[in-house]
PDB file of N, CA and C in Angstrom:
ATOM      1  N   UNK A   1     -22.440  78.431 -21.058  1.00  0.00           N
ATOM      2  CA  UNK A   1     -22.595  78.534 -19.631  1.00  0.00           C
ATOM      3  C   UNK A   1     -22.081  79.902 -19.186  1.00  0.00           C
ATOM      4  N   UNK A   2     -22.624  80.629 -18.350  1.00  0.00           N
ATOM      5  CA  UNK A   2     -22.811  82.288 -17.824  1.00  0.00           C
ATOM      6  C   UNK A   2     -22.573  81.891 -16.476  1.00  0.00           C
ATOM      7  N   UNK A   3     -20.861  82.383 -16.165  1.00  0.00           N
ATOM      8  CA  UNK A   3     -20.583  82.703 -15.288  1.00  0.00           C
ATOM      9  C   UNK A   3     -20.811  83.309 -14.393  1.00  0.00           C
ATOM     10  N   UNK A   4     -21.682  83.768 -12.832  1.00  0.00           N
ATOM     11  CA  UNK A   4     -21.622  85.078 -12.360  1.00  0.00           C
ATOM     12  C   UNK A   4     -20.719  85.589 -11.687  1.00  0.00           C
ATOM     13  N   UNK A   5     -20.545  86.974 -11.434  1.00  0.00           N
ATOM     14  CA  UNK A   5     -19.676  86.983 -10.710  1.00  0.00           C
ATOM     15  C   UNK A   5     -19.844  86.709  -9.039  1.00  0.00           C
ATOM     16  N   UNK A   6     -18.933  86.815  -8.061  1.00  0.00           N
ATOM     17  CA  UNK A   6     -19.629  86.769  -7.124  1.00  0.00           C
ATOM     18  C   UNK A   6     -20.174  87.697  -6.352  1.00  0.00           C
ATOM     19  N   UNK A   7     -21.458  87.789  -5.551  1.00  0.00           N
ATOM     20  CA  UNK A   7     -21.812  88.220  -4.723  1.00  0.00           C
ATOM     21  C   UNK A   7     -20.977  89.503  -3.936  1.00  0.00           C
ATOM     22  N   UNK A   8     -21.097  90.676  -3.726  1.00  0.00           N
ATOM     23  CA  UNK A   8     -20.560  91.951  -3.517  1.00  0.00           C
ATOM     24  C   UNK A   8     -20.014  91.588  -1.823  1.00  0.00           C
ATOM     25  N   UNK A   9     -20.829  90.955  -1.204  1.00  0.00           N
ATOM     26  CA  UNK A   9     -20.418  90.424   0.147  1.00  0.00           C
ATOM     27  C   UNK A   9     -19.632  89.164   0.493  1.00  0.00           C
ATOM     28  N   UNK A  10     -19.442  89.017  -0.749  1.00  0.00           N
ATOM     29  CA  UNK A  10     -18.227  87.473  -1.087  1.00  0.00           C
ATOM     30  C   UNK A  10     -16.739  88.764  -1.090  1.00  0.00           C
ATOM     31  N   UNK A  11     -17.002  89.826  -2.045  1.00  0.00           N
ATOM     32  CA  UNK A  11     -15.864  90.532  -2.153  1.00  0.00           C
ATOM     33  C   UNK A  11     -15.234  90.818  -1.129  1.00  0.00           C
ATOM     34  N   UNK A  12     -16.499  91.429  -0.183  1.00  0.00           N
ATOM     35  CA  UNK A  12     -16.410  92.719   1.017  1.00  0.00           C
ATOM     36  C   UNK A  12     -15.190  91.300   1.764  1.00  0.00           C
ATOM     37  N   UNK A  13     -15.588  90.623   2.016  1.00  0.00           N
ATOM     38  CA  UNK A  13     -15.332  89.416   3.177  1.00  0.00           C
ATOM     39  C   UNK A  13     -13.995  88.843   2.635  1.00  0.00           C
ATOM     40  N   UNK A  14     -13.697  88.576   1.388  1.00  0.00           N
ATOM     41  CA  UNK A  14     -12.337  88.372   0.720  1.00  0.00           C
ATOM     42  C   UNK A  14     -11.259  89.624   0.952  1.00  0.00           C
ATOM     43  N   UNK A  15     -11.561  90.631   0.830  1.00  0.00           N
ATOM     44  CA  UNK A  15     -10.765  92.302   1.166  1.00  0.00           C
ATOM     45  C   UNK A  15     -10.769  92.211   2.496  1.00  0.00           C
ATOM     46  N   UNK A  16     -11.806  91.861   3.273  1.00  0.00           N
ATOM     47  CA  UNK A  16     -11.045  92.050   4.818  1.00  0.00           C
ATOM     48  C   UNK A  16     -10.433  90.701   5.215  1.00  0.00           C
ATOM     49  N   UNK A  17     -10.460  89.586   4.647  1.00  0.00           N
ATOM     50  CA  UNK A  17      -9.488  88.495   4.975  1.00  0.00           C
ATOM     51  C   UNK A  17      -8.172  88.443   4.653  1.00  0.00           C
ATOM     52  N   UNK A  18      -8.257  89.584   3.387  1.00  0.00           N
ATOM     53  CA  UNK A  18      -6.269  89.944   3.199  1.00  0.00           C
ATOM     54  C   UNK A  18      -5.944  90.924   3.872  1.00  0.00           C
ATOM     55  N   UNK A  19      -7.086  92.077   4.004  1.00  0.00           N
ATOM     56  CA  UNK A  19      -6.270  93.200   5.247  1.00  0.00           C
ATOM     57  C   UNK A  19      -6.313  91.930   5.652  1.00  0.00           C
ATOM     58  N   UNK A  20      -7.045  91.428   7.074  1.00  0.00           N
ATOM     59  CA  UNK A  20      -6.869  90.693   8.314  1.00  0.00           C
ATOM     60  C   UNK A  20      -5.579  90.283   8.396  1.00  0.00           C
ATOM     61  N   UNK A  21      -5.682  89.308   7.515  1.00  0.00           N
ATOM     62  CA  UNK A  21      -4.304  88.199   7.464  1.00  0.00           C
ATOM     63  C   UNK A  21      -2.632  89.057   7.009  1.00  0.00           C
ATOM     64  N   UNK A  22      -2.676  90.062   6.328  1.00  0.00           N
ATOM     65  CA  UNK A  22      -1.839  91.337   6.586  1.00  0.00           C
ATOM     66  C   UNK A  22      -1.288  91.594   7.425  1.00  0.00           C
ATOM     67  N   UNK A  23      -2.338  92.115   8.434  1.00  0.00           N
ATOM     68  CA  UNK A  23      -2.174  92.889   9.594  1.00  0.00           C
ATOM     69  C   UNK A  23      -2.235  91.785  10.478  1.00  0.00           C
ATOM     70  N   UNK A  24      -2.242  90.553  10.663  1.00  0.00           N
ATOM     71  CA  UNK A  24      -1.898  89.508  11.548  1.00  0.00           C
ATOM     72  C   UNK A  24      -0.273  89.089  11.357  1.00  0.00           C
ATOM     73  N   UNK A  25      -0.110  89.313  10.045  1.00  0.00           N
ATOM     74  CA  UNK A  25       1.370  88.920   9.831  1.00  0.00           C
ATOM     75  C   UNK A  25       2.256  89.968  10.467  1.00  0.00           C
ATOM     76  N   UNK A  26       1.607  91.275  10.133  1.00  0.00           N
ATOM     77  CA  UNK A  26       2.987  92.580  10.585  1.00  0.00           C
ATOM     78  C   UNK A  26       3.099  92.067  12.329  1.00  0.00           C
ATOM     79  N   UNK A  27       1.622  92.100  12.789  1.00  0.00           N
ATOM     80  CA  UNK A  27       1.885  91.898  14.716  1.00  0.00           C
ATOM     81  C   UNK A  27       2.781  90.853  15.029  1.00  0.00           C
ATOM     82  N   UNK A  28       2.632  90.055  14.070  1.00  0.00           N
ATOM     83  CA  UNK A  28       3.100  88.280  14.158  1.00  0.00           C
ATOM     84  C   UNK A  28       4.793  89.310  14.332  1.00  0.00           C
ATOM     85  N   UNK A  29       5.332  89.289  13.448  1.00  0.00           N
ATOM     86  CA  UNK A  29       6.868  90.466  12.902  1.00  0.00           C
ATOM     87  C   UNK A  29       7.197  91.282  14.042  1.00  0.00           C
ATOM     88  N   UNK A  30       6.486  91.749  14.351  1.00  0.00           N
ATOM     89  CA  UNK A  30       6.841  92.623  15.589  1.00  0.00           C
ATOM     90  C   UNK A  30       7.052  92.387  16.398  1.00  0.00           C
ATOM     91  N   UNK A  31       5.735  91.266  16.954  1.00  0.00           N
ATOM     92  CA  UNK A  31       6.297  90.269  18.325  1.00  0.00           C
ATOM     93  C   UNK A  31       7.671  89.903  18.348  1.00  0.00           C
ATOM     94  N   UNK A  32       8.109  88.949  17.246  1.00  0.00           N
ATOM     95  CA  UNK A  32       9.018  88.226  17.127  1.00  0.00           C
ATOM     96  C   UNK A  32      10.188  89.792  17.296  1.00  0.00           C
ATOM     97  N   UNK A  33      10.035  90.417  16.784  1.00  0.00           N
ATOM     98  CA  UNK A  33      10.916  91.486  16.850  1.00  0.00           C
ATOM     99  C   UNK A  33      11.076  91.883  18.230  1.00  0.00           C
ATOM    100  N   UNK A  34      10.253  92.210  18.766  1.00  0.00           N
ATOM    101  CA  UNK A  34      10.169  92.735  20.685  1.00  0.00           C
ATOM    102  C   UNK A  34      10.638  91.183  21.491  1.00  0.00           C
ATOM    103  N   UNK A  35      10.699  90.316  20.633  1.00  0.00           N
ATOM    104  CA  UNK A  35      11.085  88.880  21.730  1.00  0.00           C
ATOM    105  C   UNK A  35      12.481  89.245  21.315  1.00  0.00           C
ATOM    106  N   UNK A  36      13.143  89.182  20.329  1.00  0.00           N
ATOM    107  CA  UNK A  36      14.632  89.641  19.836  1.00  0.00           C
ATOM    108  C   UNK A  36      15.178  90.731  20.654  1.00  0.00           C
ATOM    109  N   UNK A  37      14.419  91.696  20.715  1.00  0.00           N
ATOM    110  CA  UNK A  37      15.202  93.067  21.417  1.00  0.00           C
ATOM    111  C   UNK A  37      15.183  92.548  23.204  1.00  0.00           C
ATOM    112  N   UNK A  38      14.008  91.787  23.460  1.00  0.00           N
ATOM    113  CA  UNK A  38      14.292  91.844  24.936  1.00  0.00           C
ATOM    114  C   UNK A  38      14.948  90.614  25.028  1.00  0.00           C
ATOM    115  N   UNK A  39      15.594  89.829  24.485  1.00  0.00           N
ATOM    116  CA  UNK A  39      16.596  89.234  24.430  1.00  0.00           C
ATOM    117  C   UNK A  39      17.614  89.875  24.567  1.00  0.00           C
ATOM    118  N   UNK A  40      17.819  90.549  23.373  1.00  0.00           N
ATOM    119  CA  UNK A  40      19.336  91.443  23.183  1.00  0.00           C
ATOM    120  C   UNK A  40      19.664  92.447  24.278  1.00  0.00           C
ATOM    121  N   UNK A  41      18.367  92.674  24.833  1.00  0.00           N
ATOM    122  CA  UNK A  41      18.543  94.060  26.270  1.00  0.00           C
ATOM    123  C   UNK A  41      18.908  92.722  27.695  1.00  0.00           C
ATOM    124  N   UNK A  42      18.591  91.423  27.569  1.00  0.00           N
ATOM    125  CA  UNK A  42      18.689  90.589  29.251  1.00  0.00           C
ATOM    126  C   UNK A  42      20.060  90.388  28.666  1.00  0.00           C
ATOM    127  N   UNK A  43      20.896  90.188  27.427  1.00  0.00           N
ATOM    128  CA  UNK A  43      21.935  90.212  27.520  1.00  0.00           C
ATOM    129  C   UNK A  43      23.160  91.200  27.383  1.00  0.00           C
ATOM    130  N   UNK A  44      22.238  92.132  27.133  1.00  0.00           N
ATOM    131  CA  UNK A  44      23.052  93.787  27.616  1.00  0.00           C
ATOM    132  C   UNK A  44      23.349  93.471  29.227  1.00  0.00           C
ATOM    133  N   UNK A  45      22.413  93.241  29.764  1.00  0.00           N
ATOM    134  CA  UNK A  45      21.852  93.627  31.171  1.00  0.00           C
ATOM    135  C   UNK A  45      23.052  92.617  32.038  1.00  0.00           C
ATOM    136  N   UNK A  46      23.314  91.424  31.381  1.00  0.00           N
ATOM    137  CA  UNK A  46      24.152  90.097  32.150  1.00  0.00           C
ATOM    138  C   UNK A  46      25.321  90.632  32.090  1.00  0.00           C
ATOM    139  N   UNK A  47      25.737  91.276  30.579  1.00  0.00           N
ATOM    140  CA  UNK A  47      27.393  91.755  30.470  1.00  0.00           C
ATOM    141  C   UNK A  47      27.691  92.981  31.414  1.00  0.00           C
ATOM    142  N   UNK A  48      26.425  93.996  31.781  1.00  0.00           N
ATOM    143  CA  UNK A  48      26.260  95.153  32.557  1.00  0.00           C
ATOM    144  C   UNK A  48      27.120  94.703  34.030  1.00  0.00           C
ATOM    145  N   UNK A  49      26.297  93.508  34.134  1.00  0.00           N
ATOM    146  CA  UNK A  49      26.577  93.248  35.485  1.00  0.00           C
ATOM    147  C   UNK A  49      27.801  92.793  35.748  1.00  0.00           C
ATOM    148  N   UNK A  50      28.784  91.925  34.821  1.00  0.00           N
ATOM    149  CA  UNK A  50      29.598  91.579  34.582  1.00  0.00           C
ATOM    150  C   UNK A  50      30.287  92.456  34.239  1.00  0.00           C
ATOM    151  N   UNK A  51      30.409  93.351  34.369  1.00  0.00           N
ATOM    152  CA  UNK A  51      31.158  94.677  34.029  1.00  0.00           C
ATOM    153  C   UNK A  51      31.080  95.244  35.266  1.00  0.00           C
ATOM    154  N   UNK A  52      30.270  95.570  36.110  1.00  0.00           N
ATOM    155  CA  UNK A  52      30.101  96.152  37.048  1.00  0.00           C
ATOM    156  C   UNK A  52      31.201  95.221  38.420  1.00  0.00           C
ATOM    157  N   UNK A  53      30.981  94.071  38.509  1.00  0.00           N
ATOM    158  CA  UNK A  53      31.793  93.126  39.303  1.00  0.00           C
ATOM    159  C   UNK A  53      32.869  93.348  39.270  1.00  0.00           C
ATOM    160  N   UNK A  54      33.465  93.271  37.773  1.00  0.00           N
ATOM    161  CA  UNK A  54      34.756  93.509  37.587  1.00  0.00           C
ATOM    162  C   UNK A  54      35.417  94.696  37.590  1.00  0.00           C
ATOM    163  N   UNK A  55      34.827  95.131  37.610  1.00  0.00           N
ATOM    164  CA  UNK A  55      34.953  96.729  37.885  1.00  0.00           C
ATOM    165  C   UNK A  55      35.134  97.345  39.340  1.00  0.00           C
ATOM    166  N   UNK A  56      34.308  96.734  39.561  1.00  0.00           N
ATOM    167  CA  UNK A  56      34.605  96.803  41.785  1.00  0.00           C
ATOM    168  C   UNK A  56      35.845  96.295  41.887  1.00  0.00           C
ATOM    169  N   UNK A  57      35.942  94.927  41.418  1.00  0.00           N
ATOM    170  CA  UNK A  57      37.020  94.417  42.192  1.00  0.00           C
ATOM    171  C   UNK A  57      38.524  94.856  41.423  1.00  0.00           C
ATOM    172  N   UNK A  58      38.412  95.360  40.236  1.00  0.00           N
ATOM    173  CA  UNK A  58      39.268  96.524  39.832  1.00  0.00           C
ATOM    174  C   UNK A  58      39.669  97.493  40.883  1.00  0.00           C
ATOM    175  N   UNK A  59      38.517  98.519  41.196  1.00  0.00           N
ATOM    176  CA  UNK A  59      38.547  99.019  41.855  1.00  0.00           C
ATOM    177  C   UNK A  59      39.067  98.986  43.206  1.00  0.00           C
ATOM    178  N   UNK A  60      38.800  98.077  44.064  1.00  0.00           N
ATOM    179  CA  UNK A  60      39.237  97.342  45.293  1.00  0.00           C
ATOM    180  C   UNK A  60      40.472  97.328  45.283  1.00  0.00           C
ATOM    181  N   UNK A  61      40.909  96.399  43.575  1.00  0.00           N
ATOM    182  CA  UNK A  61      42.562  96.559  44.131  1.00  0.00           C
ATOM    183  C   UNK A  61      42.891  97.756  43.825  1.00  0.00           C
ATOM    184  N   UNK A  62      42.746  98.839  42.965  1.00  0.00           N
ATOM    185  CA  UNK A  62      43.304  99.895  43.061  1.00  0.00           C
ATOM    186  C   UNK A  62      43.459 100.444  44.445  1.00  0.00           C
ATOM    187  N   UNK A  63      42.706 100.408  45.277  1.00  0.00           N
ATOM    188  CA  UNK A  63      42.807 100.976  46.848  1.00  0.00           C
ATOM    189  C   UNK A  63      43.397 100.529  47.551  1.00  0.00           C
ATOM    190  N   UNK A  64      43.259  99.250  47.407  1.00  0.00           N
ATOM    191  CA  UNK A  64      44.501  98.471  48.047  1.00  0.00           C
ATOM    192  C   UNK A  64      45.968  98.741  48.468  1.00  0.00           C
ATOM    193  N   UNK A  65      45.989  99.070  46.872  1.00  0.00           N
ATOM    194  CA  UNK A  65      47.200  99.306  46.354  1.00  0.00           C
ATOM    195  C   UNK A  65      47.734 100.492  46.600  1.00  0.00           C
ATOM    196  N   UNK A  66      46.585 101.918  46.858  1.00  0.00           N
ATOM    197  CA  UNK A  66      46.662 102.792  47.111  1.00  0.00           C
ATOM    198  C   UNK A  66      47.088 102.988  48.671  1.00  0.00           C
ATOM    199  N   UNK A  67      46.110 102.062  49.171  1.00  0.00           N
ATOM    200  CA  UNK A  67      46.451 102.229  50.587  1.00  0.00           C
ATOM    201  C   UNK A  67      48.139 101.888  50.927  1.00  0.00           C
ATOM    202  N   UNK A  68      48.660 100.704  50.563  1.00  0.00           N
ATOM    203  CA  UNK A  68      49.472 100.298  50.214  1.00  0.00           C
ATOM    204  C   UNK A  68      50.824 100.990  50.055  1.00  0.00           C
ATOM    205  N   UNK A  69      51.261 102.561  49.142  1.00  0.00           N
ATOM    206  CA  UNK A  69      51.810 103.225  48.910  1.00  0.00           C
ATOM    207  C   UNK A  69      51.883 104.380  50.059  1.00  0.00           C
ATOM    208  N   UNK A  70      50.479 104.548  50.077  1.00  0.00           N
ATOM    209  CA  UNK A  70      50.498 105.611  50.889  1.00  0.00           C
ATOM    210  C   UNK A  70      51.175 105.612  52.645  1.00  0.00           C
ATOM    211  N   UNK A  71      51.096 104.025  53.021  1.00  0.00           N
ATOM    212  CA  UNK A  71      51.794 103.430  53.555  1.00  0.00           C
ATOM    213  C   UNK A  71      52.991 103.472  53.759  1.00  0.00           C
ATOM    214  N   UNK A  72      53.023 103.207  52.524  1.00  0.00           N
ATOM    215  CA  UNK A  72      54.979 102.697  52.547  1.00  0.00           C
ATOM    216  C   UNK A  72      55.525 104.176  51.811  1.00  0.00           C
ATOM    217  N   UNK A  73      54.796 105.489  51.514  1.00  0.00           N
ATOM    218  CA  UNK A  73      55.246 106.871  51.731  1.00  0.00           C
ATOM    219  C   UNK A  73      55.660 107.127  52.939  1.00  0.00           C
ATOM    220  N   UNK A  74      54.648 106.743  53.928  1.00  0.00           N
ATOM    221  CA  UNK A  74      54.614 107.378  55.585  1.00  0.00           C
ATOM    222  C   UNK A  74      55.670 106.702  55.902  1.00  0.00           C
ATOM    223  N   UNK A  75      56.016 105.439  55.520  1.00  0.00           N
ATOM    224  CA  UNK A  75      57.469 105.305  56.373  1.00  0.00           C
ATOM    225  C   UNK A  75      58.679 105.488  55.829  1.00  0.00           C
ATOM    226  N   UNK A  76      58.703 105.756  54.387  1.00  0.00           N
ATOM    227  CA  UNK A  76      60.157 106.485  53.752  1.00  0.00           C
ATOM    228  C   UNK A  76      60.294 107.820  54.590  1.00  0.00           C
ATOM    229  N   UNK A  77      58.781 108.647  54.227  1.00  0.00           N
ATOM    230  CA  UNK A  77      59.291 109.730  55.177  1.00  0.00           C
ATOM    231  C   UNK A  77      59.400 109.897  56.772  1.00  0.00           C
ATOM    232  N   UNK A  78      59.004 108.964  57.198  1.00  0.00           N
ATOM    233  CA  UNK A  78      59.385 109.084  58.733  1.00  0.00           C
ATOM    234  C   UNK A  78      61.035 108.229  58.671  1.00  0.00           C
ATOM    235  N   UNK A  79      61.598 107.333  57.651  1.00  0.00           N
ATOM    236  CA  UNK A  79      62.906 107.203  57.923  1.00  0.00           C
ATOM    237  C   UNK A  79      64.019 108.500  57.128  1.00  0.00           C
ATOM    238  N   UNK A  80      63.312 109.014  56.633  1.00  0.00           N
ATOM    239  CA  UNK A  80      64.003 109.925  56.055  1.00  0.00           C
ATOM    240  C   UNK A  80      64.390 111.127  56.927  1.00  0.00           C
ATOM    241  N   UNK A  81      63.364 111.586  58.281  1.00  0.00           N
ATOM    242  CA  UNK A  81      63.314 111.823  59.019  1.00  0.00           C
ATOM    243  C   UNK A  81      64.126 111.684  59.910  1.00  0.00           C
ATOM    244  N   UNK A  82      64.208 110.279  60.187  1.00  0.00           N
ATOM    245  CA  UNK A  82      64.827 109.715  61.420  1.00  0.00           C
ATOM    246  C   UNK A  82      66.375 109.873  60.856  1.00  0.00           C
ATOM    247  N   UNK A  83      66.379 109.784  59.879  1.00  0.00           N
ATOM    248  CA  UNK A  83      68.151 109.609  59.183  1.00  0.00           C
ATOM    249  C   UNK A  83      68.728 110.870  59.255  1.00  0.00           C
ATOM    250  N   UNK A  84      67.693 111.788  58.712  1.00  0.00           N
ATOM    251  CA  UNK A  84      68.141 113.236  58.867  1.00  0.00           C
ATOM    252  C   UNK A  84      68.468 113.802  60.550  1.00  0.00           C
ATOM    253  N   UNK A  85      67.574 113.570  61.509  1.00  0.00           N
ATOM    254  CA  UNK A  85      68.051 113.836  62.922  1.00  0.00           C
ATOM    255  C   UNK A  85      69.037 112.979  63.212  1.00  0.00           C
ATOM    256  N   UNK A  86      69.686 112.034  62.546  1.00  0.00           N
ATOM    257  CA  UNK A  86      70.706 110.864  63.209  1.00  0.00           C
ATOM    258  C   UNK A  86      71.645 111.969  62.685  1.00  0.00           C
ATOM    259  N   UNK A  87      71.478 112.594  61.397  1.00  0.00           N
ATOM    260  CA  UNK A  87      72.823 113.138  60.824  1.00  0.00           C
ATOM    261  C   UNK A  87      73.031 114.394  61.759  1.00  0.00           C
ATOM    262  N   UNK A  88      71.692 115.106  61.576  1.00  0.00           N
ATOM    263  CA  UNK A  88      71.735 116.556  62.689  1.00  0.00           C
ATOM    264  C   UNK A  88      72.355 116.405  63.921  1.00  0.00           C
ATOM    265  N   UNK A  89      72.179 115.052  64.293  1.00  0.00           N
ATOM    266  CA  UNK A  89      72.970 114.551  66.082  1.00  0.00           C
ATOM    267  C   UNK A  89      74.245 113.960  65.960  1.00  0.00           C
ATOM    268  N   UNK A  90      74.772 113.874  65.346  1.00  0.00           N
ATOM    269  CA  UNK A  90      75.565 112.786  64.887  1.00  0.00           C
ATOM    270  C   UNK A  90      76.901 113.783  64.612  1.00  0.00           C
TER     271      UNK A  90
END
């Protein structure tokens, strides 16, 4: 019994069903890869923000606090003031 081989358009059609299926797998890879990264970037993006909040309200109290001093400067030196003319009168 005499095998033939097959048909040249059996080949052609077998060679582009492994490219095909190839090059369906890499897109398949990539997707999954671009679903991973824009994952990994919405949770860049959540800690961003969470950084940013805390960071204000860091900030906030630093001014606070600033205000705060700058405050209680103005009245050391206005009693420092006042102590010094008590002594000058005195």
């Amino acid at each position: 019994m005499h095998v033939s081989p097959p048909p040249q358009s059996d080949l052609v059609l077998e060679a582009f069903r492994v490219h095909a299926s190839a090059r369906i797998g890499a897109l398949e890879q990539g997707l999954e890869s671009q679903r991973e990264l824009c994952t990994l970037i919405e949770e860049a993006r959540e800690h961003q923000r969470s950084w940013t909040v805390e960071s204000q309200s860091f900030l906030d109290t630093a001014n606070t606090s600033l205000q705060n001093l700058q405050e209680d400067r103005g009245t050391l030196n206005q009693q420092v003031r006042l102590s010094g003319s008590a002594t000058l009168c005195g």
